[in-house]
N, C-alpha and C. Protein backbone atom coordinates (compact mmCIF):
# COMPACT_ATOMS: atom_id res chain seq x y z
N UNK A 1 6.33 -132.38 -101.83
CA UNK A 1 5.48 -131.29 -101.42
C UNK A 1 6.32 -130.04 -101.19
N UNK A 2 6.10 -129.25 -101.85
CA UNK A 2 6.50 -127.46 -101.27
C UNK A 2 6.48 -127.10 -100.32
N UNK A 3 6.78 -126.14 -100.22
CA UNK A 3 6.65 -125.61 -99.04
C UNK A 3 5.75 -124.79 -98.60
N UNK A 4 5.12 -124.10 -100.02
CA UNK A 4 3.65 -123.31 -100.04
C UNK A 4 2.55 -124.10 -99.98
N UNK A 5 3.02 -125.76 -100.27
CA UNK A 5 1.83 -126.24 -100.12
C UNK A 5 1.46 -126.76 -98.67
N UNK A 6 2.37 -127.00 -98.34
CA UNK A 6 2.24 -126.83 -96.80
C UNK A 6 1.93 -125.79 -95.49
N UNK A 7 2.51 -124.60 -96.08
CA UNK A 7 1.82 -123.75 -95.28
C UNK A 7 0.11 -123.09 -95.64
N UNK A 8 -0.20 -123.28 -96.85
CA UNK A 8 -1.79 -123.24 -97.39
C UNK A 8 -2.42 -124.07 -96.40
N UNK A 9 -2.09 -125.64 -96.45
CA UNK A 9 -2.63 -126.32 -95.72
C UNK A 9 -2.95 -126.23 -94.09
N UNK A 10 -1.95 -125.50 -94.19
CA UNK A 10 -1.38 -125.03 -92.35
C UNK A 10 -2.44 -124.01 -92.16
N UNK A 11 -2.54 -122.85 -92.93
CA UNK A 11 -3.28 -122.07 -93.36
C UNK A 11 -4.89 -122.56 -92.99
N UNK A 12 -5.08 -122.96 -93.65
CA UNK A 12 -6.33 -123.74 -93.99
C UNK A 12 -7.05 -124.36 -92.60
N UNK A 13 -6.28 -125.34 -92.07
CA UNK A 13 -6.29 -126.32 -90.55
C UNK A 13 -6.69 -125.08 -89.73
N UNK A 14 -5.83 -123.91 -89.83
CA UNK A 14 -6.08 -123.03 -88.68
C UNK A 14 -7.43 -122.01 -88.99
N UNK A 15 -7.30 -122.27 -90.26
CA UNK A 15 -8.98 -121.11 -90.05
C UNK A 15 -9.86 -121.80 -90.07
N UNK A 16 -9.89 -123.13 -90.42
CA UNK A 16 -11.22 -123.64 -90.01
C UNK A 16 -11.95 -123.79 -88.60
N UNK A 17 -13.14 -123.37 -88.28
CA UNK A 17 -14.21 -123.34 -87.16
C UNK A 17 -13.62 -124.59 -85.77
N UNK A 18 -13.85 -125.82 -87.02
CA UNK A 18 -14.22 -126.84 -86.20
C UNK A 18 -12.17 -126.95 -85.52
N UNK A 19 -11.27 -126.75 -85.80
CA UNK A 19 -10.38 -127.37 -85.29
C UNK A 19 -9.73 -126.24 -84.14
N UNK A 20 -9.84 -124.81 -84.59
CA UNK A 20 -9.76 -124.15 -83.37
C UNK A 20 -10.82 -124.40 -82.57
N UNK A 21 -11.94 -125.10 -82.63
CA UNK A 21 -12.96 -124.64 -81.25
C UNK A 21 -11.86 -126.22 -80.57
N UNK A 22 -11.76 -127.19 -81.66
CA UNK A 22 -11.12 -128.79 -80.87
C UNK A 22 -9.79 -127.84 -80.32
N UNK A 23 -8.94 -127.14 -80.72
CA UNK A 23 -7.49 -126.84 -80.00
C UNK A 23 -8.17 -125.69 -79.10
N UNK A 24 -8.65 -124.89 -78.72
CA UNK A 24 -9.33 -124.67 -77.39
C UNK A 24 -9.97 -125.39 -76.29
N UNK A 25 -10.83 -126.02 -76.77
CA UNK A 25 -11.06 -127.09 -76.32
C UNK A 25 -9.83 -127.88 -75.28
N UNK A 26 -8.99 -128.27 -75.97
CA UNK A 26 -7.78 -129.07 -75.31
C UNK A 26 -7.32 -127.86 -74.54
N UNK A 27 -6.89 -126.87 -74.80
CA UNK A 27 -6.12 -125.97 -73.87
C UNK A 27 -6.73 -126.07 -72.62
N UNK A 28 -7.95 -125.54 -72.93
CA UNK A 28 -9.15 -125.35 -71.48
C UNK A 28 -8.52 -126.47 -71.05
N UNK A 29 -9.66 -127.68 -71.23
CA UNK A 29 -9.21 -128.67 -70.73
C UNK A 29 -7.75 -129.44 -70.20
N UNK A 30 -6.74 -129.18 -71.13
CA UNK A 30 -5.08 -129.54 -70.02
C UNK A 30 -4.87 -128.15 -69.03
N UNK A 31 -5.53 -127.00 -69.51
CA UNK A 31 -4.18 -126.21 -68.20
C UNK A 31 -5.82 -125.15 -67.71
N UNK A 32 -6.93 -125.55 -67.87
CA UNK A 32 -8.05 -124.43 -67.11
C UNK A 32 -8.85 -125.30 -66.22
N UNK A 33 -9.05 -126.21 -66.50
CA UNK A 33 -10.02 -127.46 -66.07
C UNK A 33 -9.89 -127.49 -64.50
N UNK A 34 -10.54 -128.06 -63.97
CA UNK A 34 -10.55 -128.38 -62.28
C UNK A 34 -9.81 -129.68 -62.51
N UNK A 35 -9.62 -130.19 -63.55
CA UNK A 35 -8.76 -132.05 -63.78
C UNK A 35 -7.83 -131.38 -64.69
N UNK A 36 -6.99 -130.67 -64.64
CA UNK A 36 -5.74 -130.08 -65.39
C UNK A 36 -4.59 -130.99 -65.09
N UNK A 37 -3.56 -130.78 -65.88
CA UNK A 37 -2.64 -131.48 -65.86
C UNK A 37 -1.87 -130.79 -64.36
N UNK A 38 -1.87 -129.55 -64.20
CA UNK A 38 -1.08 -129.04 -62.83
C UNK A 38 -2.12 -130.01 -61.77
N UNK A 39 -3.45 -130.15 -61.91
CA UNK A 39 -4.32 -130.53 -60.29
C UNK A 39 -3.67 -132.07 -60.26
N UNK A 40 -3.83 -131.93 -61.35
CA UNK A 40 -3.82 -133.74 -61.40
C UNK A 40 -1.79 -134.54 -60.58
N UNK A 41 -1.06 -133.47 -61.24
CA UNK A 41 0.08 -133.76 -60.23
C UNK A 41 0.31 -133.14 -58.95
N UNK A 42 -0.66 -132.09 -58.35
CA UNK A 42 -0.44 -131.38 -57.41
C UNK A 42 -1.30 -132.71 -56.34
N UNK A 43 -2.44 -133.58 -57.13
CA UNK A 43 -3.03 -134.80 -56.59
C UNK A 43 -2.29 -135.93 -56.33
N UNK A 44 -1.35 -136.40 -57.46
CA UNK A 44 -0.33 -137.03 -57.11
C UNK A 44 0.48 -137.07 -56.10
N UNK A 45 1.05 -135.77 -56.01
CA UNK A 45 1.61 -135.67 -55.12
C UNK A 45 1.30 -135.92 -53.64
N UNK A 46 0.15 -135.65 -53.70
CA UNK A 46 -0.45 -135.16 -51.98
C UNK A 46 -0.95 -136.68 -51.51
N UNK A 47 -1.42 -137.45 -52.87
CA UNK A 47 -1.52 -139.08 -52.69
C UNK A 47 0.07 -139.63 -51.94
N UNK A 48 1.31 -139.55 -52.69
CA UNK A 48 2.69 -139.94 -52.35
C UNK A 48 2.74 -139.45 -51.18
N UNK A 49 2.27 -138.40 -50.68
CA UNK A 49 2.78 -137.97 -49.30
C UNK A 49 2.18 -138.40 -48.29
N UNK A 50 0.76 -138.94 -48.10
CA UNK A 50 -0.31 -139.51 -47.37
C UNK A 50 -0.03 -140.62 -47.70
N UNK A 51 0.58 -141.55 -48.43
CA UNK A 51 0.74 -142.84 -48.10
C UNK A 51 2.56 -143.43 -47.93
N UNK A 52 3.01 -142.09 -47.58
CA UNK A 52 4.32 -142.13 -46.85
C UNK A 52 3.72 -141.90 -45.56
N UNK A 53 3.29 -141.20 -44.62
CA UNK A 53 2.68 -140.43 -43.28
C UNK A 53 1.84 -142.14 -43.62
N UNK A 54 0.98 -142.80 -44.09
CA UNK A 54 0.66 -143.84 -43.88
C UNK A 54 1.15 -144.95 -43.15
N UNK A 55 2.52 -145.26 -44.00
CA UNK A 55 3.28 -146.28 -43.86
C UNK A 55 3.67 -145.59 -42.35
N UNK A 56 3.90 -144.42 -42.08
CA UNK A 56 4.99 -144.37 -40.78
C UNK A 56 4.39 -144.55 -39.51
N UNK A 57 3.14 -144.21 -39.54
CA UNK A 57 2.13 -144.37 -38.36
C UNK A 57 1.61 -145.61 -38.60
N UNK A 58 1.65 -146.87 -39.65
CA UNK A 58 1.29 -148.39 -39.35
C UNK A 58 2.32 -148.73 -38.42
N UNK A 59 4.00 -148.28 -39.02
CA UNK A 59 4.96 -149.18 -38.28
C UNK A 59 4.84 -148.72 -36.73
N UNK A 60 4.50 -147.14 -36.29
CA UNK A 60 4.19 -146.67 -35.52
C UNK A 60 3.53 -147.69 -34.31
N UNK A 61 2.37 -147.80 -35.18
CA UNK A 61 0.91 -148.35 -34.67
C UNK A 61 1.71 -149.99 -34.26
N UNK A 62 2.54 -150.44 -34.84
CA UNK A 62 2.33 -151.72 -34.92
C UNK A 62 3.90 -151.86 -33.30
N UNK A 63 4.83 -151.14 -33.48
CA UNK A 63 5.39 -150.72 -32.71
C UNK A 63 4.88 -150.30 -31.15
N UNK A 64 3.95 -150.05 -30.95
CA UNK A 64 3.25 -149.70 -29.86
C UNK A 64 2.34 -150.97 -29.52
N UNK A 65 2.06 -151.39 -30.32
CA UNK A 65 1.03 -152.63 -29.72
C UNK A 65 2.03 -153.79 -28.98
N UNK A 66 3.69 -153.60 -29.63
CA UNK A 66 4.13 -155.04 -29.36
C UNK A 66 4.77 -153.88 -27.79
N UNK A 67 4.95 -153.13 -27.40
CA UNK A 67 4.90 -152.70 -26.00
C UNK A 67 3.91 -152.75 -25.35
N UNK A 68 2.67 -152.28 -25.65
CA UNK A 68 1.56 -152.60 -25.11
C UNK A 68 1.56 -154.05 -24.39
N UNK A 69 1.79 -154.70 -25.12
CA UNK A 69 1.63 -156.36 -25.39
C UNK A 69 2.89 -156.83 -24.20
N UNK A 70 3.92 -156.27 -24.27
CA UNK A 70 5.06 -156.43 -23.09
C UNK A 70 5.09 -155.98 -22.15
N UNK A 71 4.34 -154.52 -21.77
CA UNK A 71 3.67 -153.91 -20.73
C UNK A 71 2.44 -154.74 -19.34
N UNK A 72 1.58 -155.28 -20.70
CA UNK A 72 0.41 -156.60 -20.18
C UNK A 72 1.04 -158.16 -19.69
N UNK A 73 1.96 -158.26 -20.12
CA UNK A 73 2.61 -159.79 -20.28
C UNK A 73 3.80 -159.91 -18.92
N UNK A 74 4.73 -159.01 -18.88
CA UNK A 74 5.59 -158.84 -17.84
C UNK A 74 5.78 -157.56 -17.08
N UNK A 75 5.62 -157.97 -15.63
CA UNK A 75 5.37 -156.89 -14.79
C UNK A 75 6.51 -156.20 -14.17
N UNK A 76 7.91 -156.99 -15.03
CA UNK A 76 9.18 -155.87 -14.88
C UNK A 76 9.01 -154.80 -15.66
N UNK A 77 9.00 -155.22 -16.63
CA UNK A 77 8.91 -154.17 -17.89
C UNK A 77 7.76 -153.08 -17.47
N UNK A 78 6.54 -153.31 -17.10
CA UNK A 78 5.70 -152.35 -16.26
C UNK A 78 6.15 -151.84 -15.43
N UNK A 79 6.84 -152.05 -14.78
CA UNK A 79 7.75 -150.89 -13.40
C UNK A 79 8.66 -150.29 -13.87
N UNK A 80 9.43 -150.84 -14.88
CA UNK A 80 10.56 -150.27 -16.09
C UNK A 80 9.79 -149.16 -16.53
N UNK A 81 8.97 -149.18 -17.05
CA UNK A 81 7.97 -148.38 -17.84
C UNK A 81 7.76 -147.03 -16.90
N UNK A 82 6.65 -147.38 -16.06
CA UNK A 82 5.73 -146.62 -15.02
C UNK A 82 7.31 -145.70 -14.05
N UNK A 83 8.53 -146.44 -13.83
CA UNK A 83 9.84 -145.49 -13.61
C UNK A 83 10.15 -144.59 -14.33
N UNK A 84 10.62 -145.17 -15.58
CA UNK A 84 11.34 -143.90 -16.53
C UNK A 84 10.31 -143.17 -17.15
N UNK A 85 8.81 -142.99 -17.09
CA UNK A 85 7.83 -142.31 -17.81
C UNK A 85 7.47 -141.67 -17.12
N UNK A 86 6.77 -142.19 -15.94
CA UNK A 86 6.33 -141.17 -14.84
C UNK A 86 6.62 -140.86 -13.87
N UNK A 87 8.14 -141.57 -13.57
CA UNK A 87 8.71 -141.20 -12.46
C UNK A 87 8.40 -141.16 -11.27
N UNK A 88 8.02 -142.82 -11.42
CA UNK A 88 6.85 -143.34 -9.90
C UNK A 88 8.49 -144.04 -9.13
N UNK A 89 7.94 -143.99 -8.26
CA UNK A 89 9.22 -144.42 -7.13
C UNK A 89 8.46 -145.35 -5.97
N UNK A 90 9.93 -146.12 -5.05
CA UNK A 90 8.89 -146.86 -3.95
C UNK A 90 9.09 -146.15 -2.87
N UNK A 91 8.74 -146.05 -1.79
CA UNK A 91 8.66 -145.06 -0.49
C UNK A 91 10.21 -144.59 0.25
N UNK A 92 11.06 -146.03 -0.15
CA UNK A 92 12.13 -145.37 0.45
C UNK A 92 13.26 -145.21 -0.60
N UNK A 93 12.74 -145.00 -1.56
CA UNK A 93 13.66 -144.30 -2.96
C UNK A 93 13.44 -143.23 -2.93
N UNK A 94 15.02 -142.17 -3.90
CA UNK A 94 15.07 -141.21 -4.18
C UNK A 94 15.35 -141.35 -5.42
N UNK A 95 15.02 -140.29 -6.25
CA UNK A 95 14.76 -140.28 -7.63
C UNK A 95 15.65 -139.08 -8.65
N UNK A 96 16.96 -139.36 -9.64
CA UNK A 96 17.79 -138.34 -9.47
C UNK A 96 17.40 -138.19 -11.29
N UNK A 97 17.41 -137.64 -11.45
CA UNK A 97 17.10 -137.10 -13.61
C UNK A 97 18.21 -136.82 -13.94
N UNK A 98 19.01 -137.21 -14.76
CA UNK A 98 19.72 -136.79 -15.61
C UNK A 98 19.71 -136.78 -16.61
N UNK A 99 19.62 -135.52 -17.12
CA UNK A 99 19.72 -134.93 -18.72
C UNK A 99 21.07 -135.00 -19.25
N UNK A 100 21.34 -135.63 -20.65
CA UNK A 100 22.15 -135.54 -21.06
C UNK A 100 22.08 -134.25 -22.34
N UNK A 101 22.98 -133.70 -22.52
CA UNK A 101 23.13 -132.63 -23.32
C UNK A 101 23.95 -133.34 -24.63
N UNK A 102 22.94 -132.91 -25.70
CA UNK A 102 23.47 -133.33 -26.89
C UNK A 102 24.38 -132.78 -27.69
């Protein structure tokens, strides 16, 4: 094949009706569309990031229940607790804070 016969053909493909309305068609549709190829990874993305923030608030969640659970179960650990959180004391204690500087 030539090379004139190839660009005739080339020629040809591009003036016809039906294949520019199909290669518009596709443009719209990959980069104008509300389902474009940019939404569709800007969706991806925002999926990967919500089921990272997922995972961290299960271990979170699951982390807190087994204190919860040691809070209910032993009543040292509840005075441990109810001391260093809220800084409850017994009548003839004094209570001193120290901040450590990082």
């Amino acid at each position: 094949m030539g090379k004139s016969k190839i660009k005739s053909l080339l020629i040809k493909a591009i003036s016809n009706k039906f294949s520019i309305s199909l290669l518009v068609f596709f443009l719209w549709l990959f980069f104008f569309d509300q389902h474009s190829i940019w939404e569709r990874k800007e969706y991806t993305n925002k999926i990967e990031a919500l089921s990272e923030e997922k995972k961290h608030f299960l271990t979170k969640i699951k982390k807190d229940k087994e204190s919860i659970h040691e809070l209910k179960t032993n009543r040292e650990n509840l005075e441990k607790f109810a001391r260093e959180q809220y800084l409850m004391k017994k009548k003839n204690e004094d209570i001193f804070i120290i901040i450590e500087k990082e």
